[in-house]
C-alpha atoms as a PDB file:
ATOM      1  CA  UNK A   1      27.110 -53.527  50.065  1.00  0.00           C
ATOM      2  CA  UNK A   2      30.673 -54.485  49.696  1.00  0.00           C
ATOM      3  CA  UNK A   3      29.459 -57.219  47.113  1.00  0.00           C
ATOM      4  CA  UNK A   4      27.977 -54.414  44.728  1.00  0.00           C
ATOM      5  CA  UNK A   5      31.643 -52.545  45.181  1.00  0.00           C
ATOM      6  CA  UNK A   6      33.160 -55.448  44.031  1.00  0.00           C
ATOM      7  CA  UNK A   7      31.098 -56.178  41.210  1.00  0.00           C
ATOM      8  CA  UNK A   8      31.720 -52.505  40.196  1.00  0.00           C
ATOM      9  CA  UNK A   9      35.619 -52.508  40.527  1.00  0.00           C
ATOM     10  CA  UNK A  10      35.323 -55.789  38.448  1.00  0.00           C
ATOM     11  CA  UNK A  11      33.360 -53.818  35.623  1.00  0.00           C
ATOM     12  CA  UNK A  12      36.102 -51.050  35.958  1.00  0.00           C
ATOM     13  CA  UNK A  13      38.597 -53.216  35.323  1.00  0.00           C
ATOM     14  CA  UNK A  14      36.769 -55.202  32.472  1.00  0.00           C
ATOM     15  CA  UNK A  15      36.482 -51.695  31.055  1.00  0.00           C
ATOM     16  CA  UNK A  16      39.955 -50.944  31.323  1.00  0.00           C
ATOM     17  CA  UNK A  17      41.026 -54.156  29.633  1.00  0.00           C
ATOM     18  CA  UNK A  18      38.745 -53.409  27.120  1.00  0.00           C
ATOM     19  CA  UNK A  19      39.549 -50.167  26.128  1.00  0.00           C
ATOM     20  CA  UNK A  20      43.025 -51.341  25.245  1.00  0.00           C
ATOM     21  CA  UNK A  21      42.143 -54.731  23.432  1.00  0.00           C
ATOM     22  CA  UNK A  22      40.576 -52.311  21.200  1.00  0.00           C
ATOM     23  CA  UNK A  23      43.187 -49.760  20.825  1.00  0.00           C
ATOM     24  CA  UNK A  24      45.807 -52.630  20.392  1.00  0.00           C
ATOM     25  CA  UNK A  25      43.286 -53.964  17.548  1.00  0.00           C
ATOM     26  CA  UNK A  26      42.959 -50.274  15.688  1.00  0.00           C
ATOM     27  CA  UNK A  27      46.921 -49.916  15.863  1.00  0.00           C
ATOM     28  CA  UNK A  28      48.018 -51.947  12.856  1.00  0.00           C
ATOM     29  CA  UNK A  29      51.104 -54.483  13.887  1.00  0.00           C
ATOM     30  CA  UNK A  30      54.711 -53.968  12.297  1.00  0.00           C
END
């Protein structure tokens, strides 16, 4: 039980992270 919980706060996070890799990537650096 508390290993599935884990493995979904992990994902959340991973998801997180990922969300702004991409938004950092769409914004254009000055």
């Amino acid at each position: 039980m508390a290993n599935q919980s884990q493995r979904g706060f992990n994902y959340a996070i991973v998801d997180e992270v990922d969300s702004i890799l991409i938004d950092e990537a769409r914004t254009p650096l000055i």
